[in-house]
Protein backbone atom coordinates (compact mmCIF):
# COMPACT_ATOMS: atom_id res chain seq x y z
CA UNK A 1 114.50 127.56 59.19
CA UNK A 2 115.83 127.60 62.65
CA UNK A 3 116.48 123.72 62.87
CA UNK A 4 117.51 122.67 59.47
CA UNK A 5 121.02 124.16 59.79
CA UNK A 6 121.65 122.26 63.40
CA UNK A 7 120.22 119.23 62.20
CA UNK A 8 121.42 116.53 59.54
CA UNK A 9 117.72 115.60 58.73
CA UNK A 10 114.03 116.11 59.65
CA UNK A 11 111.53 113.15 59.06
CA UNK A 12 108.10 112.98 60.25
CA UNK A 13 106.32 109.59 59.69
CA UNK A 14 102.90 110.21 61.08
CA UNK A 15 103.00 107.88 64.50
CA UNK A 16 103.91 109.80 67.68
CA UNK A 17 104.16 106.52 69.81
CA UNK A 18 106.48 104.90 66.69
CA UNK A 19 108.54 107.88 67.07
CA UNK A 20 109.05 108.19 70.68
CA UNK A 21 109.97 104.31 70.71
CA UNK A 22 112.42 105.14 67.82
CA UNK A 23 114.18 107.57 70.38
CA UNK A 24 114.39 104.93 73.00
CA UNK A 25 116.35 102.51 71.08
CA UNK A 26 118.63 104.99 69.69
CA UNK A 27 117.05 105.12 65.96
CA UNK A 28 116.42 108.59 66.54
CA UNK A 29 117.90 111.49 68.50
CA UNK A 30 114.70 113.66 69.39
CA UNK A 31 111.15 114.00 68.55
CA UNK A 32 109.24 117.21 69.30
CA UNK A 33 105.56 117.77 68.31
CA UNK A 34 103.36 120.79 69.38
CA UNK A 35 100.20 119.58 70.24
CA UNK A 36 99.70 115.53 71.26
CA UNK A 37 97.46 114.31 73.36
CA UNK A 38 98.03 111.71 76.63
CA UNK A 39 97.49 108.48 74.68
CA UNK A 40 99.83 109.58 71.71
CA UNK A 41 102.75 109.96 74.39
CA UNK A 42 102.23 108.29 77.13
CA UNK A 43 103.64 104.56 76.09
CA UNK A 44 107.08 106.54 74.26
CA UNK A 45 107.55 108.41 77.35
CA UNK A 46 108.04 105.22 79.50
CA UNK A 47 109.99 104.05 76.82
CA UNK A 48 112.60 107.21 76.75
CA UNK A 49 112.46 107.57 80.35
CA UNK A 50 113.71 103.69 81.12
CA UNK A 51 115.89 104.23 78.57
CA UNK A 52 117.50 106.80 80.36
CA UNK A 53 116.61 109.70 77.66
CA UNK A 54 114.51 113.07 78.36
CA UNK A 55 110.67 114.27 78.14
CA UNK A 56 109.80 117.05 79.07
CA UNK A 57 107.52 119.63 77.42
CA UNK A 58 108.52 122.48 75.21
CA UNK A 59 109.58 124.84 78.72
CA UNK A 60 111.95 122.05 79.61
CA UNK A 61 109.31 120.84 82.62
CA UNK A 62 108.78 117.23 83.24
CA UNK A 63 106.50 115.61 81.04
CA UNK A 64 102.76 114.85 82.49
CA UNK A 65 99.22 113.48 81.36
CA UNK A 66 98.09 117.30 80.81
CA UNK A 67 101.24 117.80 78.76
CA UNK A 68 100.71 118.83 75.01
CA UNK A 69 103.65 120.16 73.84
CA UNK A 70 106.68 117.73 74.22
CA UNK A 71 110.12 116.96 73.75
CA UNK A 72 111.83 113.65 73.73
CA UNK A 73 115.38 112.70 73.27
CA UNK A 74 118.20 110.50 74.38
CA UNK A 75 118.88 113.43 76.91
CA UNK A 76 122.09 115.37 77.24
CA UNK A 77 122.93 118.59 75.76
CA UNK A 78 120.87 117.73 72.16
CA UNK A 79 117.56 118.18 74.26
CA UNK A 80 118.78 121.72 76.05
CA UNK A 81 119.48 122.77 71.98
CA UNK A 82 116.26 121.36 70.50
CA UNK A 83 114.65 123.41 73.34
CA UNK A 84 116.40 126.73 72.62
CA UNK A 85 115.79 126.20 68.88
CA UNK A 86 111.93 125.88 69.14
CA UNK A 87 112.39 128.91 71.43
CA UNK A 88 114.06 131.42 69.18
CA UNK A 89 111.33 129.72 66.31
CA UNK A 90 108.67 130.92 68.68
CA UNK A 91 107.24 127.40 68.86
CA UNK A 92 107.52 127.21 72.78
């Protein structure tokens, strides 16, 4: 309940590295997921960081190969709110 009303839609298609491409080109605005691990993220992160987007994990702290919870977006001020509505969900 605390994204829907800041968001226009939610979709969830099962691949995290599909996803996190999908952000890259511009298809999609964010992706956030709770609990990945290295070799569901690792590829899409490239991907967002070249193309000049965000990852970081849920506290807003660079994204690493221990990272679990993550964020990824084409950057700006959408990631900062993504991040402060997972917060007040008590996702983070």
């Amino acid at each position: 309940p605390v994204l829907m009303p800041r968001v226009r839609t939610i979709r969830m298609i099962g691949s995290a590295a599909l996803m996190l491409a999908w952000v890259a080109n511009g298809r999609l605005t964010a992706y956030w997921e709770y609990d990945l691990s290295s070799w569901d993220v690792a590829a899409g992160s490239i991907l967002i960081e070249e193309a000049g987007g965000s990852m970081t994990d849920l506290e807003n702290e660079r994204w690493n190969l221990r990272t679990r919870k993550i964020c990824g977006s084409n950057g700006g001020r959408v990631h900062d709110e993504i991040l402060e509505a997972l917060g007040e969900a008590g996702v983070v």
